[in-house]
Protein backbone atom coordinates (compact mmCIF):
# COMPACT_ATOMS: atom_id res chain seq x y z
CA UNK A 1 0.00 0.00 0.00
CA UNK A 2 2.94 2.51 -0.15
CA UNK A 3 1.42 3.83 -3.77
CA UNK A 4 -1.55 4.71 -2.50
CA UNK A 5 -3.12 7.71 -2.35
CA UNK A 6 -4.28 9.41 1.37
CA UNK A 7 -7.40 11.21 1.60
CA UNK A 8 -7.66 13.34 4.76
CA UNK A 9 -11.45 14.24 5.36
CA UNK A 10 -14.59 13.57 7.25
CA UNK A 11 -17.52 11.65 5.51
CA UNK A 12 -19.49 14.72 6.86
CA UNK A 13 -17.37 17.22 5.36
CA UNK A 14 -18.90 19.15 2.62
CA UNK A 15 -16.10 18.46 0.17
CA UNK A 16 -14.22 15.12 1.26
CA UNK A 17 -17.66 13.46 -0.32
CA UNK A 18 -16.90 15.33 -3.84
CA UNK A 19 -12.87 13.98 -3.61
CA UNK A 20 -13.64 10.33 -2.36
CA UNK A 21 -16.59 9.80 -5.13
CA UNK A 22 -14.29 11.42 -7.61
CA UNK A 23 -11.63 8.60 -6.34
CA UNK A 24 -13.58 6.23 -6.08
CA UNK A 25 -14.79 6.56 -9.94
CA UNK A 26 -11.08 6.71 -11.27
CA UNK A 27 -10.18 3.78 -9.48
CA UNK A 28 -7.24 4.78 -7.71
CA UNK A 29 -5.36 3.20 -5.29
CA UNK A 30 -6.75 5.00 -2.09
CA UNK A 31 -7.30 5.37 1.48
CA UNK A 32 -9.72 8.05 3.36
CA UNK A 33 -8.21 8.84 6.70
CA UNK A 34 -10.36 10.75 9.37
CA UNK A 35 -8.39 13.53 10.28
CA UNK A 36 -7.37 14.21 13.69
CA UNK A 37 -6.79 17.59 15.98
CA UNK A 38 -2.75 17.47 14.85
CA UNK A 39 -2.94 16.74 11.23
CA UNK A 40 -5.77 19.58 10.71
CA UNK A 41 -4.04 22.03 12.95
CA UNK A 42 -0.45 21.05 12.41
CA UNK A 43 0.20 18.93 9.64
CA UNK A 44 -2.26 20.14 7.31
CA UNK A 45 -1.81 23.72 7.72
CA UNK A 46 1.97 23.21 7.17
CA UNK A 47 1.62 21.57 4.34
CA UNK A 48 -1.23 23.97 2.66
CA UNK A 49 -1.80 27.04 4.31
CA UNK A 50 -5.01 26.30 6.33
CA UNK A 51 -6.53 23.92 8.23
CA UNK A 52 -8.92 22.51 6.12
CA UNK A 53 -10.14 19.45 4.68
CA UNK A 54 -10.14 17.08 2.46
CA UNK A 55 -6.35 17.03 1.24
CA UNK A 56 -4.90 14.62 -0.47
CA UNK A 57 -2.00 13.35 0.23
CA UNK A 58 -0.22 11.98 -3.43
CA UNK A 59 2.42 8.40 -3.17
CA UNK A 60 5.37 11.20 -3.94
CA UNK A 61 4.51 13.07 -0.90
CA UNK A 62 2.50 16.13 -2.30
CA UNK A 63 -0.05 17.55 -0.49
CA UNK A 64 -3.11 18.80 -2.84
CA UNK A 65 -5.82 21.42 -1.26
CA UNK A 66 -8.55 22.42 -2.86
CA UNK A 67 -10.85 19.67 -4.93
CA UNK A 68 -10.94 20.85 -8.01
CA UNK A 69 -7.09 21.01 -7.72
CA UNK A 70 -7.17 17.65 -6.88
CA UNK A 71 -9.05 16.56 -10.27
CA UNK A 72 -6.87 18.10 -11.89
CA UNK A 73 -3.92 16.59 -11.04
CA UNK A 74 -5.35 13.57 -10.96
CA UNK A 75 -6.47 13.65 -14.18
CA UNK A 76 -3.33 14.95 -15.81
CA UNK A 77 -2.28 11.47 -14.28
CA UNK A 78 -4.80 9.14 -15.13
CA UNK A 79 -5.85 9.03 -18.07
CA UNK A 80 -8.45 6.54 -17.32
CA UNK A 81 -12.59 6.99 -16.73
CA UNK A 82 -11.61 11.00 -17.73
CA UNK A 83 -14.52 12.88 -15.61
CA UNK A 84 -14.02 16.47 -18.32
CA UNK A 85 -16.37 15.23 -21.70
CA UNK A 86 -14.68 16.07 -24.80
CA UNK A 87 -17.07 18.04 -26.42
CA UNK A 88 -17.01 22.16 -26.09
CA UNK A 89 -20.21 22.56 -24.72
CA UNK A 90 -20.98 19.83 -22.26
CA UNK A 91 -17.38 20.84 -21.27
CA UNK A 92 -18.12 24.42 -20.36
CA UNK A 93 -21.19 23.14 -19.07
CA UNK A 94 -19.72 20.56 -16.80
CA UNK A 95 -17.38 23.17 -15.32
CA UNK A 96 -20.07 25.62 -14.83
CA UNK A 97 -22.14 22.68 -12.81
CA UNK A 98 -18.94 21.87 -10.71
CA UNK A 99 -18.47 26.27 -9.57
CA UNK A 100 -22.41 26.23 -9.29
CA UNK A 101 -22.39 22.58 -7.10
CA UNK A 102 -18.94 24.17 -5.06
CA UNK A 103 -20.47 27.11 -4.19
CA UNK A 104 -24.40 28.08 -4.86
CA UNK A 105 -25.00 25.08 -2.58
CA UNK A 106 -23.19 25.72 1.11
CA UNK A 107 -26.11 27.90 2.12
CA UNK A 108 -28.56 25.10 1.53
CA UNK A 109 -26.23 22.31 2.88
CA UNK A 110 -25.28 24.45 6.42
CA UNK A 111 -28.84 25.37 6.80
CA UNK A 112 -30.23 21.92 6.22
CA UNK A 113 -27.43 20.54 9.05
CA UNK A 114 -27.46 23.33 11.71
CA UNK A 115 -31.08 24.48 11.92
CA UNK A 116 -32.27 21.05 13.11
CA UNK A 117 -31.00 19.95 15.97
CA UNK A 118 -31.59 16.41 15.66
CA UNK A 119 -28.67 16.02 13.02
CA UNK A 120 -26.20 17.61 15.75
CA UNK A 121 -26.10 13.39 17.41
CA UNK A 122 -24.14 12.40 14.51
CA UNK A 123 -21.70 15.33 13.81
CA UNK A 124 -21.32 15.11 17.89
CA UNK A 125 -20.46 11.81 17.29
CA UNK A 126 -18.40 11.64 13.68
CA UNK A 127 -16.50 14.84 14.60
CA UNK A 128 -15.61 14.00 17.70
CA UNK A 129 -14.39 10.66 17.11
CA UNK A 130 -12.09 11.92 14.38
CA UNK A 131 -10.61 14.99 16.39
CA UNK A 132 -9.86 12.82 19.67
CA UNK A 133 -9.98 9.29 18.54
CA UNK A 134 -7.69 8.09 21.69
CA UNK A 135 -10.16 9.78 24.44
CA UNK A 136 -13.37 8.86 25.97
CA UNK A 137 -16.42 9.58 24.77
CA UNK A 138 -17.34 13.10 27.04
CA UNK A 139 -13.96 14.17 25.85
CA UNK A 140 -14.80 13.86 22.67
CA UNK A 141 -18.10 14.98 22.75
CA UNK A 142 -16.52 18.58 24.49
CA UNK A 143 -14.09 18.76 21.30
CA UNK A 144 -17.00 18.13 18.68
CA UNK A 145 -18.59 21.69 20.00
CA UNK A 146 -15.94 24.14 19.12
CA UNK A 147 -15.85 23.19 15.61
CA UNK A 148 -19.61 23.05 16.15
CA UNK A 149 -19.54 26.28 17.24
CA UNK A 150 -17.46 28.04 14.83
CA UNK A 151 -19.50 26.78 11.90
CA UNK A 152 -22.89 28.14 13.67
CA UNK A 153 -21.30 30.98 13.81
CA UNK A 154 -20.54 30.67 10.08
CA UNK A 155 -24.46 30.90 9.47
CA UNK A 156 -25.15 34.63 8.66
CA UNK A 157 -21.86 34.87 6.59
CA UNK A 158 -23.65 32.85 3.97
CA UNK A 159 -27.03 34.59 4.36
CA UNK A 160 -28.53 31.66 6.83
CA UNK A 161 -30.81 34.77 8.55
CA UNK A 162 -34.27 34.01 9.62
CA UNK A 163 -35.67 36.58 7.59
CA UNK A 164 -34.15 34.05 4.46
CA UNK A 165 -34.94 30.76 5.62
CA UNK A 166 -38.39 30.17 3.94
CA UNK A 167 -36.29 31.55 0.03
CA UNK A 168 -33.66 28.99 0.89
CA UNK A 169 -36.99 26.10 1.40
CA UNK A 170 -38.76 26.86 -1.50
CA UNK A 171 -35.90 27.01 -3.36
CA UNK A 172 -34.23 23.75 -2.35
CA UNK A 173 -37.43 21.94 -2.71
CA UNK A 174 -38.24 23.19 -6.05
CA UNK A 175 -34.50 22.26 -7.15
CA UNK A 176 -34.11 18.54 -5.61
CA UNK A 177 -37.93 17.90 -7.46
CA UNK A 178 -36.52 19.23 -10.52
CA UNK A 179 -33.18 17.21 -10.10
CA UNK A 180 -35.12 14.09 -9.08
CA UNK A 181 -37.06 14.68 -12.60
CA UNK A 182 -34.00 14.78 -14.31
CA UNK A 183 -32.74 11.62 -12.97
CA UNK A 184 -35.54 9.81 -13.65
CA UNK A 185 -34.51 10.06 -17.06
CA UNK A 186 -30.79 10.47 -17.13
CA UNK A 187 -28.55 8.29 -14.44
CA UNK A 188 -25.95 11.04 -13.71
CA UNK A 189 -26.02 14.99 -15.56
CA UNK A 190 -25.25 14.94 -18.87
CA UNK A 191 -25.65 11.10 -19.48
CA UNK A 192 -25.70 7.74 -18.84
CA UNK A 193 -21.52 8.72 -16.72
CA UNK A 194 -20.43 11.22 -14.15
CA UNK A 195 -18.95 13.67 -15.44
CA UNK A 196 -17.53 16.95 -13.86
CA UNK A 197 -20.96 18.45 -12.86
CA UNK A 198 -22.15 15.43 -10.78
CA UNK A 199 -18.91 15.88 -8.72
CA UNK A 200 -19.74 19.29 -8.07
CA UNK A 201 -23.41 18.81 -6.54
CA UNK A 202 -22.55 15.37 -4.75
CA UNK A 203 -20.57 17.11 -2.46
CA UNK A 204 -23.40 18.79 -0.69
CA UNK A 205 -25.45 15.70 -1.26
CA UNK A 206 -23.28 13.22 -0.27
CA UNK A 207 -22.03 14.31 3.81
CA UNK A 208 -25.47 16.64 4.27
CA UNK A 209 -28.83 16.73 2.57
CA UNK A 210 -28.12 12.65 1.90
CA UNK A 211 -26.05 11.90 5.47
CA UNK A 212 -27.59 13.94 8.27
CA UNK A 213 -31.11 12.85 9.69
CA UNK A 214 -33.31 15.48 8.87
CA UNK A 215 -32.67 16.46 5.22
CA UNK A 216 -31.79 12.83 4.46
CA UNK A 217 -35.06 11.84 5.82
CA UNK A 218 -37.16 15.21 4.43
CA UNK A 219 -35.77 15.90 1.62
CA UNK A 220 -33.59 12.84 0.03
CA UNK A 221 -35.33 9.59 0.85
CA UNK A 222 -38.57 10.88 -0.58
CA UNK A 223 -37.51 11.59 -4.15
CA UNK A 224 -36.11 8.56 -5.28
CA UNK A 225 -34.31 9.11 -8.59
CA UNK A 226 -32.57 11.82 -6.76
CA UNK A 227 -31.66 8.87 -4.15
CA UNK A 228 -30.57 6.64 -6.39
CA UNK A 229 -28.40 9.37 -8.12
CA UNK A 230 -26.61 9.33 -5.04
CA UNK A 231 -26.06 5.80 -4.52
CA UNK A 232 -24.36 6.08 -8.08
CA UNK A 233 -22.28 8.45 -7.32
CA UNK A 234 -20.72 6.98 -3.64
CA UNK A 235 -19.66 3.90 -6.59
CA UNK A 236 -19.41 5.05 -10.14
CA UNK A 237 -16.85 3.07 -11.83
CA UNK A 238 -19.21 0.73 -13.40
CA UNK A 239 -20.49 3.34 -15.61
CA UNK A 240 -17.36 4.58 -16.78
CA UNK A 241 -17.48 3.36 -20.06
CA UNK A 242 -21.31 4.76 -20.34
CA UNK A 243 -21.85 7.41 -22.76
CA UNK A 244 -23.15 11.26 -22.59
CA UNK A 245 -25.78 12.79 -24.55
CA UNK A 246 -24.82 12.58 -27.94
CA UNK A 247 -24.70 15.42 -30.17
CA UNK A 248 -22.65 17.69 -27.53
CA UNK A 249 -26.27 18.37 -26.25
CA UNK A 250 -27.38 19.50 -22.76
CA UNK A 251 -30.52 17.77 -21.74
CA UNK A 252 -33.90 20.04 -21.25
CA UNK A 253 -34.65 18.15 -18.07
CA UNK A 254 -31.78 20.57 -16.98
CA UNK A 255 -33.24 24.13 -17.67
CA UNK A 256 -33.78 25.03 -14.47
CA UNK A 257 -30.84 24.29 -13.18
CA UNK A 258 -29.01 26.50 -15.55
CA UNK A 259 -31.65 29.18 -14.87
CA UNK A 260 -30.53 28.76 -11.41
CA UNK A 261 -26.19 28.76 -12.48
CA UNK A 262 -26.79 31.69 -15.19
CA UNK A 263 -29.15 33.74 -13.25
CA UNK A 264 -28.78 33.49 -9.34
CA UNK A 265 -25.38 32.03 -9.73
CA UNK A 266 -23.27 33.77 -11.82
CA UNK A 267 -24.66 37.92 -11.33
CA UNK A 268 -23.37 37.17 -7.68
CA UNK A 269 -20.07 36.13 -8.33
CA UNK A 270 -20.20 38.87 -11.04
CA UNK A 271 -20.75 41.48 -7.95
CA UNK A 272 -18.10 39.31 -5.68
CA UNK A 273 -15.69 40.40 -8.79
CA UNK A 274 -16.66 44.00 -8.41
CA UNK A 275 -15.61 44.23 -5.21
CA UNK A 276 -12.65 41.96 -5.32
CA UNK A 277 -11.67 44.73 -8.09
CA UNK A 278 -12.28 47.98 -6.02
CA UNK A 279 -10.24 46.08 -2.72
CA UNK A 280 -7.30 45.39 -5.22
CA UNK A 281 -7.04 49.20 -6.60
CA UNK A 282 -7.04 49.80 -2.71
CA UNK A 283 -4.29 47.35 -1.45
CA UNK A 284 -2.53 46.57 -4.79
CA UNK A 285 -1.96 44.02 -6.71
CA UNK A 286 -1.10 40.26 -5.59
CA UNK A 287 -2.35 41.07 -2.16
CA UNK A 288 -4.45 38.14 -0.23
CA UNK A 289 -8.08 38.87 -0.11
CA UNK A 290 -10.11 38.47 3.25
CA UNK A 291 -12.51 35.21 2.75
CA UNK A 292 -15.16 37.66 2.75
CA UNK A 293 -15.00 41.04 1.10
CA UNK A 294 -18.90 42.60 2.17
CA UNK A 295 -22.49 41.27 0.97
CA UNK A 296 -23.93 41.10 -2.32
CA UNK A 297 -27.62 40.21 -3.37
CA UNK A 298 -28.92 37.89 -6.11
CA UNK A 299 -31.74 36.40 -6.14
CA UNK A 300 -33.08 32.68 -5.21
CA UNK A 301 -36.10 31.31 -7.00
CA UNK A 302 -36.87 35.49 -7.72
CA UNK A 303 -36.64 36.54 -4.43
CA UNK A 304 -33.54 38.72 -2.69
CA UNK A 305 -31.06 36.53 -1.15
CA UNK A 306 -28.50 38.40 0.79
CA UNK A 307 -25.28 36.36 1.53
CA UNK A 308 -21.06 37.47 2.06
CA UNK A 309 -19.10 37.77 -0.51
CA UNK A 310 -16.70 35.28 -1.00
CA UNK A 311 -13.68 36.18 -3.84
CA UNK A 312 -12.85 32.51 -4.10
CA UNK A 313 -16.13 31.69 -6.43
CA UNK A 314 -14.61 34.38 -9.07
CA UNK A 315 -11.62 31.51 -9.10
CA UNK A 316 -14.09 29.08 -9.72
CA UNK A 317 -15.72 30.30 -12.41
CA UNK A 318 -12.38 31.59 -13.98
CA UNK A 319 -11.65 28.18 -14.76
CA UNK A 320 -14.57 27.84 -16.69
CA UNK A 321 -13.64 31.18 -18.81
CA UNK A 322 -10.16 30.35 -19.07
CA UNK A 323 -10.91 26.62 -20.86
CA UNK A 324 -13.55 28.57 -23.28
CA UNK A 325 -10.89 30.55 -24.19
CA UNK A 326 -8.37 28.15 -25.03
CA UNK A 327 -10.90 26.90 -27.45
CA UNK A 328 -11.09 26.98 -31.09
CA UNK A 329 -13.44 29.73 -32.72
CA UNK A 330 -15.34 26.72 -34.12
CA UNK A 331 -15.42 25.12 -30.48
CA UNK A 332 -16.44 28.85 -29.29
CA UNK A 333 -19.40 29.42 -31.97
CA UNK A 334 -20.87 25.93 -30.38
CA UNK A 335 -20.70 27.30 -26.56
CA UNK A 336 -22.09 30.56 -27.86
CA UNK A 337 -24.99 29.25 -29.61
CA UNK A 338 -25.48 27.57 -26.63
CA UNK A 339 -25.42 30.19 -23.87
CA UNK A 340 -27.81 31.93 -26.32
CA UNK A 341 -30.84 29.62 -26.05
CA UNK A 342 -30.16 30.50 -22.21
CA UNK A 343 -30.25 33.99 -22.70
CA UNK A 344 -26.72 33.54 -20.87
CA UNK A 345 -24.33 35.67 -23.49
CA UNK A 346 -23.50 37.99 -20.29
CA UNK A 347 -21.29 35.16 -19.16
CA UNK A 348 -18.48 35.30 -21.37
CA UNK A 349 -18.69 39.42 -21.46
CA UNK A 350 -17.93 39.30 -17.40
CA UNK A 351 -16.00 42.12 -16.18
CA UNK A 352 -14.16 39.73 -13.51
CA UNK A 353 -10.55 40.30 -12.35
CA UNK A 354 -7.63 37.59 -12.56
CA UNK A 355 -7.17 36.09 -9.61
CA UNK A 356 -4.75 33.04 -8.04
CA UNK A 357 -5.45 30.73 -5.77
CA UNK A 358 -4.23 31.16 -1.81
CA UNK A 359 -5.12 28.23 -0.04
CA UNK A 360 -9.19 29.66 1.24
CA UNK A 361 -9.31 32.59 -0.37
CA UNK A 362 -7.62 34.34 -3.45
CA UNK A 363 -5.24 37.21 -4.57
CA UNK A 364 -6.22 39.59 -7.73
CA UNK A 365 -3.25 39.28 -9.89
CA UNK A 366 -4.74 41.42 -12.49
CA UNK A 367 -7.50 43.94 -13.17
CA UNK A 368 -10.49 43.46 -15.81
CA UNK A 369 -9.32 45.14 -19.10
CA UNK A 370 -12.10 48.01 -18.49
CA UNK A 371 -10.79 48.84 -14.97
CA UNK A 372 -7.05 48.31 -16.87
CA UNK A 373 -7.88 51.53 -19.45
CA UNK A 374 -9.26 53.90 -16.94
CA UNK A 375 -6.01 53.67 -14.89
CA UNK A 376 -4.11 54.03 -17.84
């Protein structure tokens, strides 16, 4: 087992469930280790810059933060069961699902897990076991509530208010029935095998709405091609050689779910970039952003929906960009003619800064081409 790959995460954790499906599927050699107080607050902020999880840990000793990060590298080294299709539009449109699945989603997956109390038994029990596997059970118990508390406390940074809580209902139950439609016809997104997308939303899916009691038991259970999805995706490698729509086409079982990336999704990080823009002609170029940068609105199933603004997403979504711009015109007409049935042009016409990566959060490395001209 000294090839193997090390996976340091929770099975409640937001994004180890994205990493260890995505693993899983490429059928690597791997083991998921819980992580303990030391690694997360030694170890793994050594080796990455924050304590944070999942991380993988590669057979050559490099340690890999960040999930999509992870793919990447992964698939840059195996070649095998390739999760990117290899067609320009269900491309773009897989990358867009993964930023939309990363990010739209961490409202509905905290609120679903900290706003009834009956799934706190289980992270009690899961987190506590992992932090302090050595101690007794009150011990561990006690250690479960501070990481407890500081994602409570989390809440209102991501627009879990009161005032917002019935938006953030009627929204998630009008997505999951559409999403349960969907996969009544179609066993993963775009097809009949994961691709990028279905990594994206399983994260939230896999260690909250489908783990903890309530939303598991509310929201999952009860629409059962949305279940199902989800027992796919925790073991995917037998679809691997499956195929995706043909034609490079998006299915119309999907519509709303692009509504939801083109038209809540995007104008917020759109409005995230804004401001990452103004803080960088502030504090200069190649300067770490804060994790949060102010509040923007969007809107959720057309209401407001007030939430912090996170300059991370605009990284997200850059990848996106950046891969329709290494594209051929021919390639580009295709995505075009795409985002047009959408009414989604604005999306390539974003007025978004560059930014790079810094382990949580991200540093503008250069301004949008408008804000470039005025300065000039």
């Amino acid at each position: 087992m000294k090839n193997h790959y090390t996976l340091y995460g929770w099975h409640l954790s937001y994004f180890t469930g994205k990493a260890l499906c995505y693993l899983r599927y490429k059928q690597v050699d791997h083991v998921l280790k819980p992580v303990n107080l030391y690694t997360l607050t030694r170890t793994i902020k050594r080796k990455t810059g924050a304590a944070v999880m999942p991380v993988l840990k590669t057979p050559s000793g490099i340690w890999i933060q960040d999930t999509s990060e992870i793919i990447d590298y992964m698939e840059s080294l195996h070649h095998n069961n390739p999760v990117t299709p290899n067609t320009p539009v269900q491309e773009f449109a897989s990358l867009l699902l993964e930023a939309w699945g990363d990010e739209w989603w961490v409202p509905i997956a905290m609120h679903t897990r900290w706003n009834y109390p009956e799934n706190y038994a289980l992270f009690q029990n899961d987190a506590g076991k992992a932090l302090m596997p050595w101690a007794p059970q009150f011990i561990q118990h006690k250690m479960a509530r501070q990481p407890a508390t500081m994602l409570r406390g989390m809440l209102p940074f991501v627009g879990i208010v009161p005032e917002q809580f019935d938006t953030m209902n009627t929204w998630t139950t009008r997505m999951l029935d559409t999403l349960d439609a969907h996969f009544k016809v179609f066993p993963f997104l775009l097809g009949a095998r994961p691709s990028l997308g279905d990594f994206g939303l399983v994260g939230t899916m896999y260690g909250h709405l489908g783990r903890d009691p309530w939303p598991k038991r509310e929201l999952i259970d009860p629409r059962k091609h949305l279940s199902a999805w989800l027992e796919r995706m925790k073991s995917s490698s037998p679809f691997a050689l499956a195929q995706l729509v043909p034609n490079d086409e998006i299915p119309a079982t999907l519509n709303d779910v692009f509504h939801s990336v083109f038209h809540e999704f995007i104008p917020m990080v759109a409005q995230i970039g804004e401001l990452a823009t103004a803080h960088a002609k502030e504090h200069g170029l190649n300067v770490r952003l804060p994790r949060r940068i102010g509040e923007v609105t969007t809107s959720m199933g057309g209401k407001p929906f007030k939430r912090g603004a996170l300059p991370y997403m605009i990284w997200m979504l850059q990848r996106a960009i950046d891969r329709y711009n290494d594209m051929p015109e021919s390639d580009k007409k295709q995505v075009r003619a795409w985002l047009q049935t959408h009414q989604a042009e604005h999306v390539l016409n974003l007025n978004l800064p560059r930014v790079e990566r810094m382990a949580l959060t991200v540093a503008v490395s250069e301004l949008p081409k408008q804000h470039m001209e005025q300065t000039e």
